[in-house]
C-alpha atoms as a PDB file:
ATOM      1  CA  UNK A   1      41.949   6.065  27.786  1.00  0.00           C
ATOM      2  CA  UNK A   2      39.801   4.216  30.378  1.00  0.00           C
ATOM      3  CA  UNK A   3      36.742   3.369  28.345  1.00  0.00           C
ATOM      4  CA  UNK A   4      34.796   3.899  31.481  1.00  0.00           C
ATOM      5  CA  UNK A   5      34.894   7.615  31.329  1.00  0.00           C
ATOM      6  CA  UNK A   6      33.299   7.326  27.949  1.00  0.00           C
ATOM      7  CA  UNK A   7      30.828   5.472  28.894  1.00  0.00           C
ATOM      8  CA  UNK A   8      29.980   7.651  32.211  1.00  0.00           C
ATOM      9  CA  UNK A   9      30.030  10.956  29.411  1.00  0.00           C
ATOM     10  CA  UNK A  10      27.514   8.611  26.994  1.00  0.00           C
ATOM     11  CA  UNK A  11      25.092   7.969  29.887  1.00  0.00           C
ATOM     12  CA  UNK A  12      24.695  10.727  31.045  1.00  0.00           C
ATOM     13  CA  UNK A  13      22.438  13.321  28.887  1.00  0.00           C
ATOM     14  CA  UNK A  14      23.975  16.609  30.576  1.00  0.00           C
ATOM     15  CA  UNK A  15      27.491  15.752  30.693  1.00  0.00           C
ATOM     16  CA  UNK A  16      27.065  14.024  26.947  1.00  0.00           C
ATOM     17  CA  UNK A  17      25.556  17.373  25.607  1.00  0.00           C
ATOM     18  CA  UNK A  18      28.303  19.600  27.138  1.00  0.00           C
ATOM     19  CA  UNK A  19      30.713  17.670  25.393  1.00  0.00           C
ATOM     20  CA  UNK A  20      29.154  17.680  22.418  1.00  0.00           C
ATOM     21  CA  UNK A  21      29.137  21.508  22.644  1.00  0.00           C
ATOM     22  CA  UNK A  22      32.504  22.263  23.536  1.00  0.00           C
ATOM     23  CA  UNK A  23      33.499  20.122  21.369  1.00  0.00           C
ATOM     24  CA  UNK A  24      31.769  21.831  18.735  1.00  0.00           C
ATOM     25  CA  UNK A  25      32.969  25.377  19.705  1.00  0.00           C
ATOM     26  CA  UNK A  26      36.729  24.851  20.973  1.00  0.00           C
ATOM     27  CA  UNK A  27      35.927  26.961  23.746  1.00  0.00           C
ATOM     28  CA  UNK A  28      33.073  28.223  25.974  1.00  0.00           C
ATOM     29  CA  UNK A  29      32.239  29.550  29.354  1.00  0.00           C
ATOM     30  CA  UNK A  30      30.331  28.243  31.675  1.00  0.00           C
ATOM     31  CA  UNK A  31      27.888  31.297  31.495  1.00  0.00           C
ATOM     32  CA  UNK A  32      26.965  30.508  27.717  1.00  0.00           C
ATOM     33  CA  UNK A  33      26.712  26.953  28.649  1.00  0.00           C
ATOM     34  CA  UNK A  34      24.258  27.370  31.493  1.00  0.00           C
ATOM     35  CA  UNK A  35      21.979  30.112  28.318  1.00  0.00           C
ATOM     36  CA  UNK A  36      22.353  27.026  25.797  1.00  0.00           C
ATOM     37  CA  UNK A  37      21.597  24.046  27.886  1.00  0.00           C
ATOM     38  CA  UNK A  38      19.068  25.953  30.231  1.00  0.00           C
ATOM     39  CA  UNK A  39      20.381  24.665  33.446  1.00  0.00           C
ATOM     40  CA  UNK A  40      20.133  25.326  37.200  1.00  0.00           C
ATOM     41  CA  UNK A  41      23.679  26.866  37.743  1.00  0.00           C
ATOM     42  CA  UNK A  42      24.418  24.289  40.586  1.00  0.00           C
ATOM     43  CA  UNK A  43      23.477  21.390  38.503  1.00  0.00           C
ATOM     44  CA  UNK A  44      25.447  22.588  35.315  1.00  0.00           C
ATOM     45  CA  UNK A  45      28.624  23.483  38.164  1.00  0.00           C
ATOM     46  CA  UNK A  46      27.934  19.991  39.298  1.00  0.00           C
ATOM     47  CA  UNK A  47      28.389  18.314  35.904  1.00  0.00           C
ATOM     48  CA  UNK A  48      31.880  20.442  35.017  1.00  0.00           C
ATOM     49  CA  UNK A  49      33.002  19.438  38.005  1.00  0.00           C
ATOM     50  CA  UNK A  50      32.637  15.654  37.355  1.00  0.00           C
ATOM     51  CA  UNK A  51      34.156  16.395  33.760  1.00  0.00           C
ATOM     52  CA  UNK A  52      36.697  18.022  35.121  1.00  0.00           C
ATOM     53  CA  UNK A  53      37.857  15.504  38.016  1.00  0.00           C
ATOM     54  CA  UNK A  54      37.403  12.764  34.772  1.00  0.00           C
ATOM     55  CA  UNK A  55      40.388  14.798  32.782  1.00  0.00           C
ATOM     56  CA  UNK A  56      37.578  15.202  30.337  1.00  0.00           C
ATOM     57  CA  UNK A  57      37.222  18.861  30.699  1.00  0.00           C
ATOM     58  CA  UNK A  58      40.089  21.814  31.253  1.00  0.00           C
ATOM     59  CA  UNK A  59      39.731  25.318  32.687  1.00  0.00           C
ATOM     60  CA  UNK A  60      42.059  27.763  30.270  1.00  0.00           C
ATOM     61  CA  UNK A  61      43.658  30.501  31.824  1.00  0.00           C
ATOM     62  CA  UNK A  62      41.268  32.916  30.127  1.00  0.00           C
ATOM     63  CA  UNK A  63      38.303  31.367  32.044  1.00  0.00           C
ATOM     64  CA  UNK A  64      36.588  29.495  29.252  1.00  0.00           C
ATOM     65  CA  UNK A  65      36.376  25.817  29.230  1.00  0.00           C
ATOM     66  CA  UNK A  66      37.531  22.969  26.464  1.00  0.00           C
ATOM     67  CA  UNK A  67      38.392  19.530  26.125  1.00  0.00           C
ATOM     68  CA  UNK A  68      41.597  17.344  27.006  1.00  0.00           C
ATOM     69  CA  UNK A  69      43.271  15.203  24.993  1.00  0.00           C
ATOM     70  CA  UNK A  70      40.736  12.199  26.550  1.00  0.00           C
ATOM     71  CA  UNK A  71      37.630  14.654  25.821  1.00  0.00           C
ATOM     72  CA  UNK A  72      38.618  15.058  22.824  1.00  0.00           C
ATOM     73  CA  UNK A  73      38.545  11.251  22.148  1.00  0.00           C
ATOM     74  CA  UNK A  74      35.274  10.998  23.763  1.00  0.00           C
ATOM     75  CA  UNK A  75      33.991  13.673  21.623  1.00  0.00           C
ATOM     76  CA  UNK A  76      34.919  11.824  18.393  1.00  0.00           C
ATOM     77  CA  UNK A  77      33.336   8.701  19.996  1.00  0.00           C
ATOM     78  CA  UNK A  78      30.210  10.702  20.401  1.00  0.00           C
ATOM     79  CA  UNK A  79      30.182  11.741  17.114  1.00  0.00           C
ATOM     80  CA  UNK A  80      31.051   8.246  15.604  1.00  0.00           C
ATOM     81  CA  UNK A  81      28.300   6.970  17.397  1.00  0.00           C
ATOM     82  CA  UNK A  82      25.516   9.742  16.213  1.00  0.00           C
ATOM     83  CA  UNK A  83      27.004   9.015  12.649  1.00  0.00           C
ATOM     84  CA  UNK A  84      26.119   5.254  12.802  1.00  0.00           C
ATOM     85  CA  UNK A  85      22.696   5.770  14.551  1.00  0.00           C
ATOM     86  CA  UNK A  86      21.861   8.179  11.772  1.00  0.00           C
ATOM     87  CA  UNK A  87      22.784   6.224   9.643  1.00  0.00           C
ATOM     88  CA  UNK A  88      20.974   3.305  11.345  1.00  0.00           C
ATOM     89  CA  UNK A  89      17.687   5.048  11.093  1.00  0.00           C
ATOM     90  CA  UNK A  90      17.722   6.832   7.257  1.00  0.00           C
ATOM     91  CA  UNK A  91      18.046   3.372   6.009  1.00  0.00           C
ATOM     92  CA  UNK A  92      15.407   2.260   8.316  1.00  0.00           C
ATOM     93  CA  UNK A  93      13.179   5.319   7.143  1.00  0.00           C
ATOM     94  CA  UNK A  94      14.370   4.918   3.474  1.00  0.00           C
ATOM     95  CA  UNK A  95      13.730   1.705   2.972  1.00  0.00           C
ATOM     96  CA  UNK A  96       9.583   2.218   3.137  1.00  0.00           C
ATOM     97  CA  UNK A  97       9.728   4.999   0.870  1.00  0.00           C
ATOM     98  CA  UNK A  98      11.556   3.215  -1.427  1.00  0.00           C
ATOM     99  CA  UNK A  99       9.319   0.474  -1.826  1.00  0.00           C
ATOM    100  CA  UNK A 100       6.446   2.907  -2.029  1.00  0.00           C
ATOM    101  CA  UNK A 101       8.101   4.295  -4.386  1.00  0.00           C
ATOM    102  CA  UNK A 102       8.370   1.489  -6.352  1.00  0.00           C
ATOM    103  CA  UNK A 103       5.261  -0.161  -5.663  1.00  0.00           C
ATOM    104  CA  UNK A 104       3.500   3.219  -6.877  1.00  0.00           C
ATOM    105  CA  UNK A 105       5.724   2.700 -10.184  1.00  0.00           C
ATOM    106  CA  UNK A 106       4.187  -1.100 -10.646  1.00  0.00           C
ATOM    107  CA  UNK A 107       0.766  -0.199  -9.290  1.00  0.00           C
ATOM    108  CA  UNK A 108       0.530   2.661 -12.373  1.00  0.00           C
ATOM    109  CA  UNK A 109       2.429   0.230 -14.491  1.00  0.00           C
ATOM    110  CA  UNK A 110      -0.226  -2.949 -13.691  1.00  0.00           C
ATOM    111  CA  UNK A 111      -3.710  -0.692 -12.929  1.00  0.00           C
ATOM    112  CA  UNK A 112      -5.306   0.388 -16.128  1.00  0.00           C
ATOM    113  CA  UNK A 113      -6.044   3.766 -15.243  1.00  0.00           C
ATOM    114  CA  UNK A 114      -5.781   5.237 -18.054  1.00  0.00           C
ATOM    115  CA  UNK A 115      -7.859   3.101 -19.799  1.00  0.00           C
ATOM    116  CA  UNK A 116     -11.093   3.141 -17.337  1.00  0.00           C
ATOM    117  CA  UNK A 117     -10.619   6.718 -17.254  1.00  0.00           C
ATOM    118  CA  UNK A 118     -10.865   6.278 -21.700  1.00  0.00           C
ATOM    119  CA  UNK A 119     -13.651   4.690 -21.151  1.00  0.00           C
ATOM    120  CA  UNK A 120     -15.574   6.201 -18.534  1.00  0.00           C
ATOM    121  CA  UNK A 121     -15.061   9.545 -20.936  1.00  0.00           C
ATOM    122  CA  UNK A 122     -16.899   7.723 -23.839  1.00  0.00           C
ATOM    123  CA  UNK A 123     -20.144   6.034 -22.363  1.00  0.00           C
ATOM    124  CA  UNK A 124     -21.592   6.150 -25.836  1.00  0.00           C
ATOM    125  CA  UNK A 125     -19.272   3.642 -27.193  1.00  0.00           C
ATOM    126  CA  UNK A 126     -18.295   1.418 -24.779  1.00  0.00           C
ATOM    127  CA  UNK A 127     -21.291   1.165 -22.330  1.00  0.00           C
ATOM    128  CA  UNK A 128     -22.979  -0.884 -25.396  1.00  0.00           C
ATOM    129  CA  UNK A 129     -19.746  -2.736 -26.144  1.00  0.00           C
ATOM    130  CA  UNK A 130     -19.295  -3.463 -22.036  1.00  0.00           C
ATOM    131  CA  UNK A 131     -22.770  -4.235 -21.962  1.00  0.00           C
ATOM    132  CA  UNK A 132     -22.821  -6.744 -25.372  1.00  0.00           C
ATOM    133  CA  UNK A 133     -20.000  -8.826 -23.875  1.00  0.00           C
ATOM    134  CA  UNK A 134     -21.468  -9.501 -20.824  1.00  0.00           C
ATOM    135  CA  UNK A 135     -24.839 -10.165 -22.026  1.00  0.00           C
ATOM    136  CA  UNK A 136     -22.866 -12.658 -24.640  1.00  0.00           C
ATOM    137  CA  UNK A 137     -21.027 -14.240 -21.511  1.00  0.00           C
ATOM    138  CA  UNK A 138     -24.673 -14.849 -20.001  1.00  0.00           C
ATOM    139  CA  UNK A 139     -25.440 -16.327 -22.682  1.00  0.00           C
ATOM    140  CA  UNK A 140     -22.655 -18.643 -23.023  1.00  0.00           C
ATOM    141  CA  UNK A 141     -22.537 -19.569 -19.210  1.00  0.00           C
ATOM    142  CA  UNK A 142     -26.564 -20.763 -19.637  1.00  0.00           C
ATOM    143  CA  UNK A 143     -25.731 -22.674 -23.084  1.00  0.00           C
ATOM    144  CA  UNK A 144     -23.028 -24.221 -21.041  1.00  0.00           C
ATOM    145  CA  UNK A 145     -24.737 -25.305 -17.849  1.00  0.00           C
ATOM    146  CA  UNK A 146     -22.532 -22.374 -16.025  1.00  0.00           C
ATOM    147  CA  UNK A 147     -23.127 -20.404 -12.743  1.00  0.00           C
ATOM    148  CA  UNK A 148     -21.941 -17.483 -11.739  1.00  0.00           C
ATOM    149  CA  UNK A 149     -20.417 -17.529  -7.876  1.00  0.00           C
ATOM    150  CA  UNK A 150     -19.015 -13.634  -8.013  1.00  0.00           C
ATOM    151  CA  UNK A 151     -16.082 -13.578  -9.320  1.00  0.00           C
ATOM    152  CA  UNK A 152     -15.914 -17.137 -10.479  1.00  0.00           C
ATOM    153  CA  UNK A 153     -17.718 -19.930 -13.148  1.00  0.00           C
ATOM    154  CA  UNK A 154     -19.003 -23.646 -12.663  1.00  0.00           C
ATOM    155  CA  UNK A 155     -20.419 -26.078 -14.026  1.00  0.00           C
ATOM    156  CA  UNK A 156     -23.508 -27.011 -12.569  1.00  0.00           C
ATOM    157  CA  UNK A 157     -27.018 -28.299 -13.266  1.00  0.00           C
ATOM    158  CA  UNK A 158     -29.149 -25.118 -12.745  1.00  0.00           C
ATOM    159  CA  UNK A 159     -32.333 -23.282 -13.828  1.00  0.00           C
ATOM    160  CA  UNK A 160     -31.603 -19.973 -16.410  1.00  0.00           C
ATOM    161  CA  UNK A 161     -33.449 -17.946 -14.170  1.00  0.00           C
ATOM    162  CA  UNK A 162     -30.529 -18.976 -11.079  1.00  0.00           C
ATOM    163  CA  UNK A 163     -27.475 -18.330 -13.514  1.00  0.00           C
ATOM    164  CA  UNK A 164     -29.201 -14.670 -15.029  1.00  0.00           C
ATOM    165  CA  UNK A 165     -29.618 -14.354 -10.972  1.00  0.00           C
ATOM    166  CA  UNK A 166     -26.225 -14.610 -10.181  1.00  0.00           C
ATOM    167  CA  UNK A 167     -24.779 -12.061 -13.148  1.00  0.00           C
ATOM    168  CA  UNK A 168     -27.278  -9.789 -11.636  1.00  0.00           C
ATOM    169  CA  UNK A 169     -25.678 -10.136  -8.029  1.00  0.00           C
ATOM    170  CA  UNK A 170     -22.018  -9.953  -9.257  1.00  0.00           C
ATOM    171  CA  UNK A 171     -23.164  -6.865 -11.762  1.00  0.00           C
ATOM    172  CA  UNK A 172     -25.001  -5.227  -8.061  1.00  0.00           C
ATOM    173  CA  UNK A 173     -22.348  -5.873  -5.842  1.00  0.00           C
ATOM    174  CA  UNK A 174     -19.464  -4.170  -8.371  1.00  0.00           C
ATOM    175  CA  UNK A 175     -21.852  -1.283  -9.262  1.00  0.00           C
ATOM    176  CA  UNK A 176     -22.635  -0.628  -5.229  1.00  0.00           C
ATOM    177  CA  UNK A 177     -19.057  -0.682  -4.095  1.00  0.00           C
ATOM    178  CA  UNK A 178     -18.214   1.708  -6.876  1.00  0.00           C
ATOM    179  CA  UNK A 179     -21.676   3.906  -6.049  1.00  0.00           C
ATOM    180  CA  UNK A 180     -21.503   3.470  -2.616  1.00  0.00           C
ATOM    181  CA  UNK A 181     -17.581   4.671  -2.572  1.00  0.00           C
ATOM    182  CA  UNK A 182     -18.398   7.678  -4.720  1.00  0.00           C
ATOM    183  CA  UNK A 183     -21.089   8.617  -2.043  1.00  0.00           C
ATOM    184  CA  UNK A 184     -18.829   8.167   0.992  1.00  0.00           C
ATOM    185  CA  UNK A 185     -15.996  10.734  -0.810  1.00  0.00           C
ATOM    186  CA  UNK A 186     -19.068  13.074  -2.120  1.00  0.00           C
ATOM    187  CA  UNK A 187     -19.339  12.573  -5.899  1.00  0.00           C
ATOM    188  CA  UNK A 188     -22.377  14.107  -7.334  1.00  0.00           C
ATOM    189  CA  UNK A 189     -24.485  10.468  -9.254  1.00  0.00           C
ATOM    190  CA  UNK A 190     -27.411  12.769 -10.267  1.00  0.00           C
ATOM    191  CA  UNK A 191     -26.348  13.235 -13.512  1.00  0.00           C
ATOM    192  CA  UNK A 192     -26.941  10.271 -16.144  1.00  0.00           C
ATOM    193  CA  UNK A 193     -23.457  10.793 -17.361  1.00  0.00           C
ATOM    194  CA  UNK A 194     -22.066  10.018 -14.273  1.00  0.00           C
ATOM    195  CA  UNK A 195     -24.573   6.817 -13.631  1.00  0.00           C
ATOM    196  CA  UNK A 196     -23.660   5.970 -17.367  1.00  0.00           C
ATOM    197  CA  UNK A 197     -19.864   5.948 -16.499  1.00  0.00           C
ATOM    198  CA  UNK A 198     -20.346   3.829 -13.469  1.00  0.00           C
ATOM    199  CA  UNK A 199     -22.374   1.312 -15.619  1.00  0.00           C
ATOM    200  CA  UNK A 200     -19.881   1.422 -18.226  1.00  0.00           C
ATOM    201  CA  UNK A 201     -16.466   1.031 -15.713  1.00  0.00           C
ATOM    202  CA  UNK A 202     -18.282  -2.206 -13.684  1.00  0.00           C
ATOM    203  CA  UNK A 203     -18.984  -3.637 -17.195  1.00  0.00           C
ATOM    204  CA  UNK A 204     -15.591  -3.468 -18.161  1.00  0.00           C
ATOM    205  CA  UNK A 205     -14.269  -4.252 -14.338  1.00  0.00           C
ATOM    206  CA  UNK A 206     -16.321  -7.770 -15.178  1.00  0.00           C
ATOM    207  CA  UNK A 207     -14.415  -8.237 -18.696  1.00  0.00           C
ATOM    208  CA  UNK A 208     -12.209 -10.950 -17.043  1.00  0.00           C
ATOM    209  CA  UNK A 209     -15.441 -12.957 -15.555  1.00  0.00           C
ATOM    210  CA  UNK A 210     -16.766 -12.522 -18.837  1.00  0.00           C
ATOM    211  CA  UNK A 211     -14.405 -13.910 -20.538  1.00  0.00           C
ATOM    212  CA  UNK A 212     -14.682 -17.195 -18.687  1.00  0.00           C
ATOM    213  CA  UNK A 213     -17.723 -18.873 -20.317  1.00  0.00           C
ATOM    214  CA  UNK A 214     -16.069 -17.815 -23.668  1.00  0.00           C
ATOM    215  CA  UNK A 215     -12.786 -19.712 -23.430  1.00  0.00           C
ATOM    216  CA  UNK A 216     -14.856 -22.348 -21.973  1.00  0.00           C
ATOM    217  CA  UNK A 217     -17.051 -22.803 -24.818  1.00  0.00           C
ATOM    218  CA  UNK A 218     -14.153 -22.627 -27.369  1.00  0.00           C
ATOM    219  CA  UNK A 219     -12.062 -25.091 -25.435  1.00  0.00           C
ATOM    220  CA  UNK A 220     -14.983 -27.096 -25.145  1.00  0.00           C
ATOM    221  CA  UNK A 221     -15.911 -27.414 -28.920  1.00  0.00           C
ATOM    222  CA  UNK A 222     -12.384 -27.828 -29.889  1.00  0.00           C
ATOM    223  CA  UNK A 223     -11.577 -30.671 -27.404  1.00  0.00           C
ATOM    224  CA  UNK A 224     -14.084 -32.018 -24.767  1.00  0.00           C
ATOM    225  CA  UNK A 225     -16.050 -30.980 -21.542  1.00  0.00           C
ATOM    226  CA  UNK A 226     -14.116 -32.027 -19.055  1.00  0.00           C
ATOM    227  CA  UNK A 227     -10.791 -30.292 -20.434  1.00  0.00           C
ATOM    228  CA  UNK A 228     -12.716 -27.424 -20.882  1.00  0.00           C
ATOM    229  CA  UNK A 229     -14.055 -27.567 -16.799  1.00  0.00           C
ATOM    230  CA  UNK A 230      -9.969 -27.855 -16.068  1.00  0.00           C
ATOM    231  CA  UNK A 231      -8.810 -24.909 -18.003  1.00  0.00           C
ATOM    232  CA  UNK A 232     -11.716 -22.814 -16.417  1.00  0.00           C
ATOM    233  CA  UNK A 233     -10.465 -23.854 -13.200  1.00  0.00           C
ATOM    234  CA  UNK A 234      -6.589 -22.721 -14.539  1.00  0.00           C
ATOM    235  CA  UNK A 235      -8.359 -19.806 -15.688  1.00  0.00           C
ATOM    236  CA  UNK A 236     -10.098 -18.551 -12.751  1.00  0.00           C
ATOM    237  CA  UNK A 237      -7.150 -17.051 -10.500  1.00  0.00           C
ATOM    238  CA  UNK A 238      -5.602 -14.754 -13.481  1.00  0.00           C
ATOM    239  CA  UNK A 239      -9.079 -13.569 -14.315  1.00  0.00           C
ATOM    240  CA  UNK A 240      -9.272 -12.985 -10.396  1.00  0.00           C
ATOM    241  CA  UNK A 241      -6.632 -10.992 -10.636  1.00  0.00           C
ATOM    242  CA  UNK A 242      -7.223  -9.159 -13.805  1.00  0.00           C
ATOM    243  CA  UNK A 243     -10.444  -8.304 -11.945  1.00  0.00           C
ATOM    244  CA  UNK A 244      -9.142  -7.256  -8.353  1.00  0.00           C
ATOM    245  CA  UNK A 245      -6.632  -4.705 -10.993  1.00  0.00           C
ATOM    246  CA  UNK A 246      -9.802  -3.149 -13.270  1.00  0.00           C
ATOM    247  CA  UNK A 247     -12.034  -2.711  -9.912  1.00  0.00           C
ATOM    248  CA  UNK A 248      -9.361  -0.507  -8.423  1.00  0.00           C
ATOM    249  CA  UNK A 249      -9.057   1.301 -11.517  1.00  0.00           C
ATOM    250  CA  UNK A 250     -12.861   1.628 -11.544  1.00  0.00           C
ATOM    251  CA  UNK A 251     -12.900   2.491  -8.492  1.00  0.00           C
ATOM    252  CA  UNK A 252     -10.198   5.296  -8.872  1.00  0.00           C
ATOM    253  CA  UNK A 253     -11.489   7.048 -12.122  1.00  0.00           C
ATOM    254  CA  UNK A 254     -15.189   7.711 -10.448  1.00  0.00           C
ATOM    255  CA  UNK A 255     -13.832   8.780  -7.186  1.00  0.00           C
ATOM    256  CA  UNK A 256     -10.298  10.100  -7.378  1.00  0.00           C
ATOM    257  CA  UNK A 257      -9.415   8.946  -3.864  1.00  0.00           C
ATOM    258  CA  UNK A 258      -5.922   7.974  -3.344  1.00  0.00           C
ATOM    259  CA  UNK A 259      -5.066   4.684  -5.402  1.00  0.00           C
ATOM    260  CA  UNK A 260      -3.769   2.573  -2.486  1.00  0.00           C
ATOM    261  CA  UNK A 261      -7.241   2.718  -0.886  1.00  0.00           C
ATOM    262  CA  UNK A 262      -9.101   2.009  -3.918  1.00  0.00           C
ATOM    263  CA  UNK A 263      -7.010  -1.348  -4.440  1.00  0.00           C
ATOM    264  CA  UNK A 264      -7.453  -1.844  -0.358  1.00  0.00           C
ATOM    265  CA  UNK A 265     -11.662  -1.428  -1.267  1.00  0.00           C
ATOM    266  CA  UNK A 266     -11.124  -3.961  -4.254  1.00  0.00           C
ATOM    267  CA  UNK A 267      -8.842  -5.957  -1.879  1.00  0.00           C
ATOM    268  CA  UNK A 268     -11.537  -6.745   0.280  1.00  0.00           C
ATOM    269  CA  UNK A 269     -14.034  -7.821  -1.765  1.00  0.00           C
ATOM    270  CA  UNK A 270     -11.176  -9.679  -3.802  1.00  0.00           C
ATOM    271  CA  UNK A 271     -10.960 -11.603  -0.004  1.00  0.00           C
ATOM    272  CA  UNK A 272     -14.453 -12.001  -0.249  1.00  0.00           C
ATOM    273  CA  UNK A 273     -14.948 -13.587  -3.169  1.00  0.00           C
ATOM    274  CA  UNK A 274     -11.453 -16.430  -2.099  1.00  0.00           C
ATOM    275  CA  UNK A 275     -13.449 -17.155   1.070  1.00  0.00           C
ATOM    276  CA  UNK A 276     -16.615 -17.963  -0.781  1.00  0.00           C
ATOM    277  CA  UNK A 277     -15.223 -20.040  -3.142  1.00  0.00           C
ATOM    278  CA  UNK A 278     -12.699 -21.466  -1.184  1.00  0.00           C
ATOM    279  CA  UNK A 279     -14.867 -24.655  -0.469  1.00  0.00           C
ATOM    280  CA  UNK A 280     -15.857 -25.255  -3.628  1.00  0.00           C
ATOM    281  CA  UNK A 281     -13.381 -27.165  -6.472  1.00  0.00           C
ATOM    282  CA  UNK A 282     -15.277 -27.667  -9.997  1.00  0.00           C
ATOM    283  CA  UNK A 283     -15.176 -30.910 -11.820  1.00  0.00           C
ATOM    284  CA  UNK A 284     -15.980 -32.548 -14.825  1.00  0.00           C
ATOM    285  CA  UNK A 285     -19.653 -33.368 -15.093  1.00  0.00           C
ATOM    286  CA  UNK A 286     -20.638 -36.668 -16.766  1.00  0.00           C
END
């Protein structure tokens, strides 16, 4: 078969679509071609005509029209062809949802929802036990000659007022995202519970920054300050991590907006806090 008379059926949207349908139904007349397509009669005539002087159509004796041997071929081509585009496209669709799919799986897997939401369900507890370790981290980081920088600790010769400063910025700026988020999506804060299990959730979102002056102080009395200043500095991208995880959990439990835009909120301030410290590389003090 000339593969130009394929080709002239394939580019053509009409003469493609009455193949397609007589094809489909063996045989049909031109009437119930001109009610399915919804054609002028002269342009449908037109088009028959064409696929008829091609050898692509055939008038039967009856009237109705079907396909030749070569329409029948270009027929299967068509069909070939809408097999391999649909194909084409599921796995292009597909392939998103599957890694949704699975990055929903390791999102529930690596967020500890289920935990914040523990915990925002028993202030009474944990809101002193949140509170204690970060007061104890204070503690540490002005014993230690530590400031806070948001997310991250170093070593630096500063007042105690300037390091208490900047646990109160990093302690605001968690709290307000998480208030300020639960306003925006219309949770009700006018209830102590509810201010008590915002309190309690940033505490525990700043359990990884916390933890910072306390491995710093151990690894300092067991070995020496400037080993101690390095394994900070190893430290500081997990606990960045561990943090960017808890906020979106925190962020999650109080507002119960969709979990990819509560790690997108904790995202950004996660950029935040790499552009700030981004210039600056702690080292051992003398």
């Amino acid at each position: 078969m000339n593969l130009s008379k394929i080709y002239s059926v394939l580019g053509h949207e009409r003469r493609r679509k009455i193949v397609e349908i007589v094809g489909l139904r063996k045989k049909v007349r031109a009437s119930e071609l001109r009610k399915t397509m919804r054609v002028s009669p002269g342009t449908l005539y037109y088009d028959l005509d064409v696929l008829k002087k091609l050898g692509i159509l055939r008038q039967c004796s009856d009237g109705a029209l079907e396909l030749t041997e070569e329409g029948q071929i270009a027929y299967r081509f068509i069909l070939k062809e809408k097999e391999i585009l649909e194909t084409l496209m599921t796995s292009t669709i597909r392939l998103p949802e599957k890694l949704i799919k699975l990055g929903t799986k390791l999102s529930r897997a690596l967020i500890p929802i289920n935990l914040f939401s523990f915990l925002a369900n028993h202030v009474a507890v944990f809101l002193p036990l949140t509170a204690l370790t970060y007061i104890a981290s204070l503690v540490l980081a002005v014993y230690n000659n530590l400031y806070l920088k948001l997310f991250n600790h170093y070593v630096g010769s500063y007042s105690v007022g300037y390091t208490v400063l900047t646990y109160i910025v990093t302690l605001g700026v968690i709290a307000s995202i998480i208030t300020i988020t639960s306003r925006l999506v219309d949770v009700k804060l006018r209830t102590g519970k509810n201010l008590a299990a915002i309190l309690t959730v940033t505490l525990a979102t700043l359990l990884p920054i916390s933890l910072q002056p306390i491995v710093y102080t151990a690894v300092k009395l067991a070995t020496s300050q400037p080993l101690a200043t390095i394994v900070l500095a190893m430290l500081q991208p997990i606990t960045q991590i561990l943090t960017l995880l808890f906020l979106t959990a925190a962020i999650y439990v109080i507002t119960n907006i969709k979990l990819d835009r509560c790690f997108i909120i904790a995202a950004l301030l996660y950029i935040v806090n790499t552009l700030i410290n981004a210039p600056t590389i702690p080292l051992p003090t003398s």
